[in-house]
PDB file of N, CA and C in Angstrom:
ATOM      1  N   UNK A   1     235.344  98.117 -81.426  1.00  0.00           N
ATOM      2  CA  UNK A   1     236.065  99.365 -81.332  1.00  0.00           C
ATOM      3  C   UNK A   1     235.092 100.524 -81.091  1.00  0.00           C
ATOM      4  N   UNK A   2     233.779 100.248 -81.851  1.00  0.00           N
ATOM      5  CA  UNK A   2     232.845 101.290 -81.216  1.00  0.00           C
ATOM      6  C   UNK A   2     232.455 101.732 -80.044  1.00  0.00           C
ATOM      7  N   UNK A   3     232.666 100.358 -79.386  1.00  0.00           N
ATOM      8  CA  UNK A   3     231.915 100.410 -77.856  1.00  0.00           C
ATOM      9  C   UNK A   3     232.899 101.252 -77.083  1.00  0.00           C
ATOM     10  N   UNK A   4     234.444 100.698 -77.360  1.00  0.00           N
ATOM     11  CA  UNK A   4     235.509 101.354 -76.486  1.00  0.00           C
ATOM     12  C   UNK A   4     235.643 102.878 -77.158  1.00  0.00           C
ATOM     13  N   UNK A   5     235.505 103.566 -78.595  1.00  0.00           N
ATOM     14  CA  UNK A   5     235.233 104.845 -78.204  1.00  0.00           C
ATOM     15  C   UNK A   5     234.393 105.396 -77.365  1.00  0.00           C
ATOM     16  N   UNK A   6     232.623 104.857 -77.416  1.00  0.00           N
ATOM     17  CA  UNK A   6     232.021 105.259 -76.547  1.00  0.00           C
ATOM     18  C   UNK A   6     232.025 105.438 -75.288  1.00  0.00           C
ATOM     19  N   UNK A   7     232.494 104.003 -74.865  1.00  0.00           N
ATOM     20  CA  UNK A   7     233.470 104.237 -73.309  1.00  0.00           C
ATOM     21  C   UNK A   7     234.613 105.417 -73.211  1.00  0.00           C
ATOM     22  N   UNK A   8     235.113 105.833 -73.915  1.00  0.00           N
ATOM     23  CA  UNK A   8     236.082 106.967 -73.344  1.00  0.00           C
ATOM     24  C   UNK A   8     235.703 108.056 -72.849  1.00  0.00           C
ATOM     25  N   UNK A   9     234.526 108.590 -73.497  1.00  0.00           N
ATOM     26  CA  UNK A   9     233.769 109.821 -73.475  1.00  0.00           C
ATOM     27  C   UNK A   9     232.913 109.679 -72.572  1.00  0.00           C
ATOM     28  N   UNK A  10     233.184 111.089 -71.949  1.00  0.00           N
ATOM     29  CA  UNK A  10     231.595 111.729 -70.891  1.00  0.00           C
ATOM     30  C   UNK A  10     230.083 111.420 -71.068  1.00  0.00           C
ATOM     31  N   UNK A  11     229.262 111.128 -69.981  1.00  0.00           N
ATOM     32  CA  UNK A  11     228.046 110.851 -70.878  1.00  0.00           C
ATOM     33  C   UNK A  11     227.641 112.243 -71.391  1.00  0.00           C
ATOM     34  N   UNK A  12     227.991 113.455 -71.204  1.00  0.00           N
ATOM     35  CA  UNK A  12     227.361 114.739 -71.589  1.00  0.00           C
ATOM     36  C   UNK A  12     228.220 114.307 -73.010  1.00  0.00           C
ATOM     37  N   UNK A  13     229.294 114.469 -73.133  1.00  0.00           N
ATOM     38  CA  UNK A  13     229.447 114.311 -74.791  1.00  0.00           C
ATOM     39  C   UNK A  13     228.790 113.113 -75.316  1.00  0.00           C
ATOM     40  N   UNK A  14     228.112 111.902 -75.023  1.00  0.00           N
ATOM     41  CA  UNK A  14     227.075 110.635 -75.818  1.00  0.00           C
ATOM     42  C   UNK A  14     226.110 111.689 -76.117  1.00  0.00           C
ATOM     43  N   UNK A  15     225.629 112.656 -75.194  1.00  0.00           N
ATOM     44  CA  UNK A  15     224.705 113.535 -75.640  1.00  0.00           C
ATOM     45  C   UNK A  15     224.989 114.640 -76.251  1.00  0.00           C
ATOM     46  N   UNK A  16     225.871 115.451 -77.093  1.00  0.00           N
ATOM     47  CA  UNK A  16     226.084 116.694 -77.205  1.00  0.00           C
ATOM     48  C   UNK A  16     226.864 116.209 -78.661  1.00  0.00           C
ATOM     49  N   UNK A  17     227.810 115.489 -78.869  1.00  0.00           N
ATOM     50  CA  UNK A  17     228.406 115.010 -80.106  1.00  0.00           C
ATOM     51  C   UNK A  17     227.741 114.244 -81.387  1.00  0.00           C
ATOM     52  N   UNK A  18     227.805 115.212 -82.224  1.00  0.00           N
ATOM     53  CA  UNK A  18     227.305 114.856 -83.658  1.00  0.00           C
ATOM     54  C   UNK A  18     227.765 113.318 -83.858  1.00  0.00           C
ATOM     55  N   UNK A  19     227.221 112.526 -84.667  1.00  0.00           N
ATOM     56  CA  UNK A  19     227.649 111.420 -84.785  1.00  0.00           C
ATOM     57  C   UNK A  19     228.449 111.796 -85.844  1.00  0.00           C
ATOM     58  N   UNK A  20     228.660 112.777 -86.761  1.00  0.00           N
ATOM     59  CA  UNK A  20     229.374 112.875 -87.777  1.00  0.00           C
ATOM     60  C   UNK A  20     230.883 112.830 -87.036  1.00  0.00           C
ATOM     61  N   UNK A  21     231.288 113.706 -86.139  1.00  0.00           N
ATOM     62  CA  UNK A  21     232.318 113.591 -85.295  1.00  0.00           C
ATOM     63  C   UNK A  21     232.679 112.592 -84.789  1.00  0.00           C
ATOM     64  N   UNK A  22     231.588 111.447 -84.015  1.00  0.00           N
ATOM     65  CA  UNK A  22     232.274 109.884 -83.778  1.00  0.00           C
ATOM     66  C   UNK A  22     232.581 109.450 -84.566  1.00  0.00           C
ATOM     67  N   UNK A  23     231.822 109.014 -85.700  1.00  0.00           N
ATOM     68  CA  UNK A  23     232.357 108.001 -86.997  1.00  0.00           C
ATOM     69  C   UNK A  23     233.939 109.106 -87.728  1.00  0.00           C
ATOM     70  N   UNK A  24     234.294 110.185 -87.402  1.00  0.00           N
ATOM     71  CA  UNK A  24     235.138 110.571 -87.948  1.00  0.00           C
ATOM     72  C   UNK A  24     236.581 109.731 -87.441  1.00  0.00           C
ATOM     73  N   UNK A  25     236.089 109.661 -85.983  1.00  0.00           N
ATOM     74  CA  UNK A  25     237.209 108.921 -84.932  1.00  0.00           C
ATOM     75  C   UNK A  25     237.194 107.675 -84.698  1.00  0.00           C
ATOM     76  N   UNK A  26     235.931 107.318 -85.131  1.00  0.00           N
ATOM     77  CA  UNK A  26     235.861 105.895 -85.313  1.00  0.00           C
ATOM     78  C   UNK A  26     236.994 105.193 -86.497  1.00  0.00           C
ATOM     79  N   UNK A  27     236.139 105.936 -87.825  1.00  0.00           N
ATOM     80  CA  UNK A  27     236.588 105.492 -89.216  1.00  0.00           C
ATOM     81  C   UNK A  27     238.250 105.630 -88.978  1.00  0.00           C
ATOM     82  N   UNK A  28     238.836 106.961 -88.632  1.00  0.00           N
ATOM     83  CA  UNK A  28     240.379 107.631 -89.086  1.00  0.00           C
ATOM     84  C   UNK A  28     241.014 107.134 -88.027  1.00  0.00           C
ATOM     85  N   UNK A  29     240.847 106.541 -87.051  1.00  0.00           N
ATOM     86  CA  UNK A  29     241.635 106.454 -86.180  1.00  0.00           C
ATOM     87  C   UNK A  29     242.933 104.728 -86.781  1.00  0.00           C
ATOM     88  N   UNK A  30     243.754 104.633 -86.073  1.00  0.00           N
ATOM     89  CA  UNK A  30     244.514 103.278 -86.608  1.00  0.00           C
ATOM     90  C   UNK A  30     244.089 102.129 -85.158  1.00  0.00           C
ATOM     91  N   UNK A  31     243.708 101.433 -85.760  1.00  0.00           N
ATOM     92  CA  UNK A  31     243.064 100.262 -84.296  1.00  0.00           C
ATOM     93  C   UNK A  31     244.491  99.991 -84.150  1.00  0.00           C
ATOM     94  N   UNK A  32     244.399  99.251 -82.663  1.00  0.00           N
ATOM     95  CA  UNK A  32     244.889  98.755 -81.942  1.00  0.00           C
ATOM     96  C   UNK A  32     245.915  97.482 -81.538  1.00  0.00           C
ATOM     97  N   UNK A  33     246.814  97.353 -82.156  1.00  0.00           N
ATOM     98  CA  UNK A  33     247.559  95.596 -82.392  1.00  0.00           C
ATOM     99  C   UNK A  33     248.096  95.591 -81.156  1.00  0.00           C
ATOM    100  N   UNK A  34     247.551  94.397 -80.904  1.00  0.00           N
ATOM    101  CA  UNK A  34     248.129  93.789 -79.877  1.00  0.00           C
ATOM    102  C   UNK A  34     249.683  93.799 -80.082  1.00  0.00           C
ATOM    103  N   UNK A  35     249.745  93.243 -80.659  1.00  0.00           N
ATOM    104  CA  UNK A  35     251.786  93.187 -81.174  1.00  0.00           C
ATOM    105  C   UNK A  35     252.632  94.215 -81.107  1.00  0.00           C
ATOM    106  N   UNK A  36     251.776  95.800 -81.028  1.00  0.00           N
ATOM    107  CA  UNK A  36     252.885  96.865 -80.758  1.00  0.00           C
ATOM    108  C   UNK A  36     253.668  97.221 -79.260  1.00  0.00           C
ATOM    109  N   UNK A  37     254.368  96.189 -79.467  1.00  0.00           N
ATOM    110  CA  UNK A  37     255.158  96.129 -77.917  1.00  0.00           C
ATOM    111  C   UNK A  37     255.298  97.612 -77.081  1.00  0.00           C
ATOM    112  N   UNK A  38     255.857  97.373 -76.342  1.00  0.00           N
ATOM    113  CA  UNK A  38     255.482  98.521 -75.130  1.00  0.00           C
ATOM    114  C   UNK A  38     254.303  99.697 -74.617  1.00  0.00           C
ATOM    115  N   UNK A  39     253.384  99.160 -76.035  1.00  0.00           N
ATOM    116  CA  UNK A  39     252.208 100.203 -75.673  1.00  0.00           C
ATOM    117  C   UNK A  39     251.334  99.229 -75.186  1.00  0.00           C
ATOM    118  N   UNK A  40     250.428  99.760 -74.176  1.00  0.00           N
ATOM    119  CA  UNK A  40     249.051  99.318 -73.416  1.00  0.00           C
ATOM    120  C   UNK A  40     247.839  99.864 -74.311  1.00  0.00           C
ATOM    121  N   UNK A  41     246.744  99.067 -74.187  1.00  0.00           N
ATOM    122  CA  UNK A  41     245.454  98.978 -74.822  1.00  0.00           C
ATOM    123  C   UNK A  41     244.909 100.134 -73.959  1.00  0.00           C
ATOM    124  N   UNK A  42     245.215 100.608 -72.819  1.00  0.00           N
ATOM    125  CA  UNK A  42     244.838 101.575 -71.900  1.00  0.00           C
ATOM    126  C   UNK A  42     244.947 102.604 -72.558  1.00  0.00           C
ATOM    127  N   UNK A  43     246.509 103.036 -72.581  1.00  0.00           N
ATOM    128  CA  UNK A  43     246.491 104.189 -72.908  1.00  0.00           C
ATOM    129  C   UNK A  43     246.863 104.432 -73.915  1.00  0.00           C
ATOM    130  N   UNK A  44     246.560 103.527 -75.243  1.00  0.00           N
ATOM    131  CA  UNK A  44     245.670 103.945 -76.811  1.00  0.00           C
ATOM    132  C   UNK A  44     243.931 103.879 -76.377  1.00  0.00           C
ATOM    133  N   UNK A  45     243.692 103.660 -75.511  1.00  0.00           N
ATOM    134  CA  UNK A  45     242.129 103.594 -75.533  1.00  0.00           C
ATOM    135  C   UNK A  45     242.051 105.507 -75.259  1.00  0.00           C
ATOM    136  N   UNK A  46     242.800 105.856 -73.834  1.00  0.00           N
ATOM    137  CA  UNK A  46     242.731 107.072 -73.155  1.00  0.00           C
ATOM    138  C   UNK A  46     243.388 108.093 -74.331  1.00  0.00           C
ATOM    139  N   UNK A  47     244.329 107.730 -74.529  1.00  0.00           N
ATOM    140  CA  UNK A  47     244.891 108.633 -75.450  1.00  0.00           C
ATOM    141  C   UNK A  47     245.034 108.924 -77.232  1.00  0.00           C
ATOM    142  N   UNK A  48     244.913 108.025 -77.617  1.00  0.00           N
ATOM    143  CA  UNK A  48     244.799 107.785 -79.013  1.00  0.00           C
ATOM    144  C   UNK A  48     243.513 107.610 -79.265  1.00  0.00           C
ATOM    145  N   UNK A  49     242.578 106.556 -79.102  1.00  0.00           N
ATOM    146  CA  UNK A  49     241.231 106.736 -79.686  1.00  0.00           C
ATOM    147  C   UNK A  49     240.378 107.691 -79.168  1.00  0.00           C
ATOM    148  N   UNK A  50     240.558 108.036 -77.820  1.00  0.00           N
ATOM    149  CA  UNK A  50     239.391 109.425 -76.968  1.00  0.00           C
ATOM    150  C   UNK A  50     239.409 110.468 -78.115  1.00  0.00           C
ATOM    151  N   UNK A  51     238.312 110.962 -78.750  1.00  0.00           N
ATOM    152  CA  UNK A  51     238.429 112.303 -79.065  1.00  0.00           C
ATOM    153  C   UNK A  51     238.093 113.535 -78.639  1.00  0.00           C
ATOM    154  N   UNK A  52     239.090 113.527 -77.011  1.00  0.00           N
ATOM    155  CA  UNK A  52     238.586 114.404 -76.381  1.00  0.00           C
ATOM    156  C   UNK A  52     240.022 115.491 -76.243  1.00  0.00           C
ATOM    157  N   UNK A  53     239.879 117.102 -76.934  1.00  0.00           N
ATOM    158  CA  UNK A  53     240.631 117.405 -76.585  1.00  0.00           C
ATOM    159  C   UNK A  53     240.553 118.556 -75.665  1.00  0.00           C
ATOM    160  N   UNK A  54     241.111 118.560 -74.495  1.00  0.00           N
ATOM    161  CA  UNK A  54     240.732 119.630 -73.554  1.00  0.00           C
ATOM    162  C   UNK A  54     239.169 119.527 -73.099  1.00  0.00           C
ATOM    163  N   UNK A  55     238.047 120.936 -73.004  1.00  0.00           N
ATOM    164  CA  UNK A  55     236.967 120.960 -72.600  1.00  0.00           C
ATOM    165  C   UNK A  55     236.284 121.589 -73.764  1.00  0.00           C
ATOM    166  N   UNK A  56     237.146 121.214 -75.182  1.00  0.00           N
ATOM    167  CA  UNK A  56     235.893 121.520 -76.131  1.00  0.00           C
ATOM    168  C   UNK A  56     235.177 120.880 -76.618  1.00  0.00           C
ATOM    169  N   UNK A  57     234.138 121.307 -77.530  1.00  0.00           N
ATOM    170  CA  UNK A  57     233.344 120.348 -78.035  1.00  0.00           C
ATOM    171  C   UNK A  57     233.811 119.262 -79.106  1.00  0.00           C
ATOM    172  N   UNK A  58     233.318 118.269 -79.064  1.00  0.00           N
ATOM    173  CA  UNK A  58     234.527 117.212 -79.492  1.00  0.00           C
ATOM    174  C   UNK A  58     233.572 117.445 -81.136  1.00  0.00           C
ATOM    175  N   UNK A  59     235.173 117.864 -81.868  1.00  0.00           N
ATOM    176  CA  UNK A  59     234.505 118.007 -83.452  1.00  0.00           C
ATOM    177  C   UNK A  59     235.203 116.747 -84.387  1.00  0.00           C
ATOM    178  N   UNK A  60     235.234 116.856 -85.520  1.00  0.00           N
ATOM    179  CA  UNK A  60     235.917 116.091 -86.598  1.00  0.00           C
ATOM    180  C   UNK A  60     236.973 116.397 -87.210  1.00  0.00           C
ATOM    181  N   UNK A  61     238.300 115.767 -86.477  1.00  0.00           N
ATOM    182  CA  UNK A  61     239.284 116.415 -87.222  1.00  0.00           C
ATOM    183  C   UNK A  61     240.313 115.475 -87.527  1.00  0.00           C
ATOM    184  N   UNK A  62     239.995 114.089 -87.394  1.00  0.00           N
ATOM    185  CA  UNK A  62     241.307 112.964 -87.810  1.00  0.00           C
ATOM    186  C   UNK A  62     241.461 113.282 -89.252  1.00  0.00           C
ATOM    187  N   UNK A  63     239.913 112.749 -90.088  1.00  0.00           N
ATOM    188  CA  UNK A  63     240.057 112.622 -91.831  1.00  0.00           C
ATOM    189  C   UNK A  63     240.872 113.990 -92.096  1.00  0.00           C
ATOM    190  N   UNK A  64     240.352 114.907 -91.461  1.00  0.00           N
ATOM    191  CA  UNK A  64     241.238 116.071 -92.195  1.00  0.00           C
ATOM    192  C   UNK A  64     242.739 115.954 -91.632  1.00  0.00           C
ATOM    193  N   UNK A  65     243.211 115.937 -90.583  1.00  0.00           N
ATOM    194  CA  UNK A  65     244.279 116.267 -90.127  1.00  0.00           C
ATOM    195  C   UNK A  65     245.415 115.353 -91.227  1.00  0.00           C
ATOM    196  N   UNK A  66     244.575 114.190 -91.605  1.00  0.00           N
ATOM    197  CA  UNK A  66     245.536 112.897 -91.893  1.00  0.00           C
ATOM    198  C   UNK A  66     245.364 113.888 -93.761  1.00  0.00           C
ATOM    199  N   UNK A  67     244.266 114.070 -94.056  1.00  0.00           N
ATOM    200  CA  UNK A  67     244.132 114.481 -95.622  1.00  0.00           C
ATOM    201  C   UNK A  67     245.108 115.670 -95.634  1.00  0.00           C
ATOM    202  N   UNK A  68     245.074 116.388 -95.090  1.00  0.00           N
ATOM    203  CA  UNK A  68     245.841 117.662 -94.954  1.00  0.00           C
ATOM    204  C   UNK A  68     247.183 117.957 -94.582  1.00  0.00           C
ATOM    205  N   UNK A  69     247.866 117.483 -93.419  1.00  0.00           N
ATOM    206  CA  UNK A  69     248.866 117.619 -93.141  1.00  0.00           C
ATOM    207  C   UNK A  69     249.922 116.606 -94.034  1.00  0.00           C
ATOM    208  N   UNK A  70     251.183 117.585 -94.363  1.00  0.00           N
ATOM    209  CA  UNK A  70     252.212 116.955 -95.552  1.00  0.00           C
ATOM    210  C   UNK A  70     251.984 114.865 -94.975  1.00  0.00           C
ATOM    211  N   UNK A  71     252.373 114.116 -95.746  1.00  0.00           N
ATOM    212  CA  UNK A  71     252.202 112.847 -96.165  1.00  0.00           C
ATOM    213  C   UNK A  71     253.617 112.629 -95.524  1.00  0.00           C
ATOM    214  N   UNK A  72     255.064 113.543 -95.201  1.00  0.00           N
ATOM    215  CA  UNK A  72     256.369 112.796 -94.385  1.00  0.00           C
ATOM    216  C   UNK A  72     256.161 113.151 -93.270  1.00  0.00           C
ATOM    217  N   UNK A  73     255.362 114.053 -92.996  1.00  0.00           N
ATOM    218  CA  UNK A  73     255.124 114.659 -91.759  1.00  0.00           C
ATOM    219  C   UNK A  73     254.422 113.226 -91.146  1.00  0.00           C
ATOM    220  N   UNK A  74     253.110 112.742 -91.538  1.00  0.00           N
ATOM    221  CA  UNK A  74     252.253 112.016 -90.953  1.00  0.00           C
ATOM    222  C   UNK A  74     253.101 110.348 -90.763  1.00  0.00           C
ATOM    223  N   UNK A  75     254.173 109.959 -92.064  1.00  0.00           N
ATOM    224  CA  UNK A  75     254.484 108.940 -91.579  1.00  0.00           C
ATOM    225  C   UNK A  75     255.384 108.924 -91.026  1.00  0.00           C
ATOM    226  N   UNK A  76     256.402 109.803 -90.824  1.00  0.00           N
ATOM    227  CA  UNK A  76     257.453 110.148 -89.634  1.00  0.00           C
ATOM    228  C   UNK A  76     256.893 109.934 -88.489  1.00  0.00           C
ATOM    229  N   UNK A  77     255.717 110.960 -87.854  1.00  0.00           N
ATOM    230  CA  UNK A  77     255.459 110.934 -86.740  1.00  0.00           C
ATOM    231  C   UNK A  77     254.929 109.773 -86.349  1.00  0.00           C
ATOM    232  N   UNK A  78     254.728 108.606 -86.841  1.00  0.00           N
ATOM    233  CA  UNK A  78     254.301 107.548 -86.236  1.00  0.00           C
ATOM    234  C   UNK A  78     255.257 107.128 -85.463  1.00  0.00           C
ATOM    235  N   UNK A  79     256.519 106.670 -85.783  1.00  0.00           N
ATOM    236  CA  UNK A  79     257.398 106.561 -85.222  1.00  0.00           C
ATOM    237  C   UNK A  79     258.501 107.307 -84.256  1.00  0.00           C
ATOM    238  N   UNK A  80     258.331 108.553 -84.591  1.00  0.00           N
ATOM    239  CA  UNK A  80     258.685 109.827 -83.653  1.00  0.00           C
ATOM    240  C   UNK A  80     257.911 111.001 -83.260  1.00  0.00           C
ATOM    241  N   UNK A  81     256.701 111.205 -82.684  1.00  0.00           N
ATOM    242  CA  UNK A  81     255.899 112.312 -82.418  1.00  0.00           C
ATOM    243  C   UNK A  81     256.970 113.323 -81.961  1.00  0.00           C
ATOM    244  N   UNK A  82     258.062 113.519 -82.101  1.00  0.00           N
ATOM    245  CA  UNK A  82     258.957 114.755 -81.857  1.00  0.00           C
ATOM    246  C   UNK A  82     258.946 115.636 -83.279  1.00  0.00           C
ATOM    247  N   UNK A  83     258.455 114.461 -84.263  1.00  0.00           N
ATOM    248  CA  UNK A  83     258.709 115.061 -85.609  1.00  0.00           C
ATOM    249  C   UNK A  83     257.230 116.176 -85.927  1.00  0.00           C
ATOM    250  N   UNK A  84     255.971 115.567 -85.126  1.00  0.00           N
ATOM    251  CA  UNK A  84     254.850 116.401 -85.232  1.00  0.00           C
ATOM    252  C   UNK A  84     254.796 117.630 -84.314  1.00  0.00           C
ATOM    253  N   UNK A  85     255.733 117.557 -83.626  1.00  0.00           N
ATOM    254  CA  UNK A  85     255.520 119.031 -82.417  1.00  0.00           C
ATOM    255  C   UNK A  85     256.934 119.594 -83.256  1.00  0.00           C
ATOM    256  N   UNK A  86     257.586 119.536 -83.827  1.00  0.00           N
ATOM    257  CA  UNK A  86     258.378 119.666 -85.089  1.00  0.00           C
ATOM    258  C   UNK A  86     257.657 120.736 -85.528  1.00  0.00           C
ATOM    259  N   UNK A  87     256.804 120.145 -86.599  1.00  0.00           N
ATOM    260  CA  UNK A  87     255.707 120.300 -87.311  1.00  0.00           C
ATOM    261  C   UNK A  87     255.051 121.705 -86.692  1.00  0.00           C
ATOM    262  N   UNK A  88     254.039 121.397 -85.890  1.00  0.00           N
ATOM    263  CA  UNK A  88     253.124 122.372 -84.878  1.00  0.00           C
ATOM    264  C   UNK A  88     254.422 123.965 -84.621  1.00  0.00           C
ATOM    265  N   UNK A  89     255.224 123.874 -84.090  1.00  0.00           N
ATOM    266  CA  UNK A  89     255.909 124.624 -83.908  1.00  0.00           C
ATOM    267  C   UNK A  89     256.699 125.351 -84.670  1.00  0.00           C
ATOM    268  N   UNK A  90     256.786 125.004 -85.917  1.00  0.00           N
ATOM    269  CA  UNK A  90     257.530 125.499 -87.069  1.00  0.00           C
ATOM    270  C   UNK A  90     256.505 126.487 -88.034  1.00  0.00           C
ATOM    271  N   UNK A  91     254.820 125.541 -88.083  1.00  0.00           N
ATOM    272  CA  UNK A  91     253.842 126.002 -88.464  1.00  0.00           C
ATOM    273  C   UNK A  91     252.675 126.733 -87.676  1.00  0.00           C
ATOM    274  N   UNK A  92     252.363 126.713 -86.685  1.00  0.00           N
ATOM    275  CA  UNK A  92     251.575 127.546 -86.216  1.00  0.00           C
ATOM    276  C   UNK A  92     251.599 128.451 -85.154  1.00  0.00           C
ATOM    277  N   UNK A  93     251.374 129.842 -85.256  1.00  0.00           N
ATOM    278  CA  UNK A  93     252.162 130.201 -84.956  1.00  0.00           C
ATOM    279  C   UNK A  93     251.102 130.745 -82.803  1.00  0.00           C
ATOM    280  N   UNK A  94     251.527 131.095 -81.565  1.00  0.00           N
ATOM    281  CA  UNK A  94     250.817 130.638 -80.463  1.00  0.00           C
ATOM    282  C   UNK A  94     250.855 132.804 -80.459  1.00  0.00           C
ATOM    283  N   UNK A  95     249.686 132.617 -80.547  1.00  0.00           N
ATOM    284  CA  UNK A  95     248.982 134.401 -79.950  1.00  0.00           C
ATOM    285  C   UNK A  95     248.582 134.092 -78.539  1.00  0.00           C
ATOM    286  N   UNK A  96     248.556 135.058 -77.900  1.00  0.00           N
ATOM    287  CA  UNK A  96     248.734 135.163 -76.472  1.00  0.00           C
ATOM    288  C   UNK A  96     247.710 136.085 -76.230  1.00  0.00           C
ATOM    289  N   UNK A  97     247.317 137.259 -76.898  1.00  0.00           N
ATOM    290  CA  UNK A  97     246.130 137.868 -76.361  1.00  0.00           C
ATOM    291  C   UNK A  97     244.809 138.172 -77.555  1.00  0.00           C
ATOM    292  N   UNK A  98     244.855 137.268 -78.547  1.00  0.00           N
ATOM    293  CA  UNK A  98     244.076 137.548 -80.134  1.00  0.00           C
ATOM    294  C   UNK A  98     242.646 136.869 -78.895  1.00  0.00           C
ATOM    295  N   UNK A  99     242.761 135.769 -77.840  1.00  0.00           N
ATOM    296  CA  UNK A  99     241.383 134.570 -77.971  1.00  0.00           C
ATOM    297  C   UNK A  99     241.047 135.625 -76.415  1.00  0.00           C
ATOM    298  N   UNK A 100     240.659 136.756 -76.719  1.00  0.00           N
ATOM    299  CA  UNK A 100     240.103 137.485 -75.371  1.00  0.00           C
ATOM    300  C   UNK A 100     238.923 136.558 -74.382  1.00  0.00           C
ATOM    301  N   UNK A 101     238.488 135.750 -75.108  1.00  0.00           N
ATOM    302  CA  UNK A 101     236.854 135.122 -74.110  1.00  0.00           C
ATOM    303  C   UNK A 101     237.649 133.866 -73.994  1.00  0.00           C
ATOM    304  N   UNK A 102     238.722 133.334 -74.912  1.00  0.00           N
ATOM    305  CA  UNK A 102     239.286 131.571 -74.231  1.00  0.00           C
ATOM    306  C   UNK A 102     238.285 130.890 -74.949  1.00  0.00           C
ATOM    307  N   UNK A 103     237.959 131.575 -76.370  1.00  0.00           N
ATOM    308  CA  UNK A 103     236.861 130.324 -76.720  1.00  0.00           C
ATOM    309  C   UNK A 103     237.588 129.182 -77.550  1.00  0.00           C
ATOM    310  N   UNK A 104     237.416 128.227 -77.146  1.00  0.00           N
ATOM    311  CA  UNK A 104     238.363 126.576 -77.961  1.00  0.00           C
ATOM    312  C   UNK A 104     238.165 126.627 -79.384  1.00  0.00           C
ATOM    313  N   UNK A 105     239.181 126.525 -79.992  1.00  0.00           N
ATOM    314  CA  UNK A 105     239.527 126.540 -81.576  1.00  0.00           C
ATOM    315  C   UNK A 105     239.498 125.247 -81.631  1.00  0.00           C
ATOM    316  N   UNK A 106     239.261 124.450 -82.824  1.00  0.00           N
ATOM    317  CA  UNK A 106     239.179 123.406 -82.931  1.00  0.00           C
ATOM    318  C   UNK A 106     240.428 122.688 -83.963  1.00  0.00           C
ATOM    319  N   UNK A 107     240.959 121.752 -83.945  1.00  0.00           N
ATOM    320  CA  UNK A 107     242.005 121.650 -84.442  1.00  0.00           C
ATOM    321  C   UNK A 107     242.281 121.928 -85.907  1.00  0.00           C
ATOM    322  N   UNK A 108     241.066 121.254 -86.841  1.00  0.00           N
ATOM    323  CA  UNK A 108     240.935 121.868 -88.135  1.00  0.00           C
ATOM    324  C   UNK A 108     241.167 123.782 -88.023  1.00  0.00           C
ATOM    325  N   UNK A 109     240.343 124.438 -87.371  1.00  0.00           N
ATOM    326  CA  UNK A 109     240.398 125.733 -87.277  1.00  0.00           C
ATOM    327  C   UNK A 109     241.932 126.161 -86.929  1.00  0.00           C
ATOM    328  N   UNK A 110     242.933 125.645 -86.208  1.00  0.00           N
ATOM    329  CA  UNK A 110     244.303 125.363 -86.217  1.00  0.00           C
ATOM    330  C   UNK A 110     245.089 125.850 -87.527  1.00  0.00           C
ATOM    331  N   UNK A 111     244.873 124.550 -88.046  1.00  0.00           N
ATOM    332  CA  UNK A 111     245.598 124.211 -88.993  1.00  0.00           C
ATOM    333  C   UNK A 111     245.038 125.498 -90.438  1.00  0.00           C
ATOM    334  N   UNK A 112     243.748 125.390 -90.311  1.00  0.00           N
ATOM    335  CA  UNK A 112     243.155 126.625 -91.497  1.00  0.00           C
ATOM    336  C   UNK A 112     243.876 128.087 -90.992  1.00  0.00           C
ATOM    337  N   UNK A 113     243.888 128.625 -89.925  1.00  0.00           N
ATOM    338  CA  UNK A 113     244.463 129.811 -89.501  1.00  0.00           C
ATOM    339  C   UNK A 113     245.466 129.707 -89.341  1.00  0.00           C
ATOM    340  N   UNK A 114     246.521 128.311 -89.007  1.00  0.00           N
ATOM    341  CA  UNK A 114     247.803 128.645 -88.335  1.00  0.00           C
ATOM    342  C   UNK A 114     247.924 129.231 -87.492  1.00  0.00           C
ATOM    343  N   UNK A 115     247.344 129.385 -86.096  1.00  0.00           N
ATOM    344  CA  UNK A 115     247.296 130.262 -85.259  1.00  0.00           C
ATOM    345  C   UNK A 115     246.603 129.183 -84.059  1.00  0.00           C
ATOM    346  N   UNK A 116     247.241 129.901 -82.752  1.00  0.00           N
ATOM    347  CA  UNK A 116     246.331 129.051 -81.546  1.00  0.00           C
ATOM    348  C   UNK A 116     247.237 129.635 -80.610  1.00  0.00           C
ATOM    349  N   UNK A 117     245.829 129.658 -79.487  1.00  0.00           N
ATOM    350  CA  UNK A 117     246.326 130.290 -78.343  1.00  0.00           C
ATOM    351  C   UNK A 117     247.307 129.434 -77.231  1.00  0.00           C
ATOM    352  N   UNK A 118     247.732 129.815 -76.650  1.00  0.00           N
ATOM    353  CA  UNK A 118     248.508 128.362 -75.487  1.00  0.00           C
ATOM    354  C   UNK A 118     247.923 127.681 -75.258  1.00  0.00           C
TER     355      UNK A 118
END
């Protein structure tokens, strides 16, 4: 599972990412069963294990997201991610002109402010 995070990522992020941040996505992430019908190993590789979001710097935010966010929230959305944009939208709230330079908030920083730009 290590190798295929490493495969997801840019070689500029092999170089630029704390290892504290891989092993975060390594450790928190939920591997892969073959047995979960209709999903592809593809795109849990691309989408679920990558910890790439957008063009920021890829930080550590599974352990927290999973420690932090309510406990029905997290096991609902396994089964319905309508229930986590639920979530996002009820709780944080989208400023439109607070991020003047566009600098990337990181998802922990999210969730601590409640706040994020589009």
């Amino acid at each position: 599972m290590a190798k295929r995070l490493l495969m997801t990522v840019a070689d500029e992020d092999l170089r630029d990412t704390r290892k504290s941040a891989m092993l975060d996505h390594l450790l928190n992430t939920d591997l892969f069963n073959d047995n979960l019908s209709g999903h592809s190993r593809v795109l849990y590789e691309e989408y679920v294990l990558n910890p790439r979001i957008d063009s920021d710097i890829i930080s550590a935010w599974r352990k927290y997201l999973a420690d932090n966010l309510p406990a029905d929230v997290m096991t609902r959305a396994f089964d319905d991610p309508g229930i986590l944009a639920g979530y996002i939208a009820d709780n944080i709230t989208i400023e439109k002109t607070g991020n003047y330079y566009g600098t990337p908030i990181t998802p922990v920083g999210v969730d601590q402010l409640k706040v994020a730009d589009e």
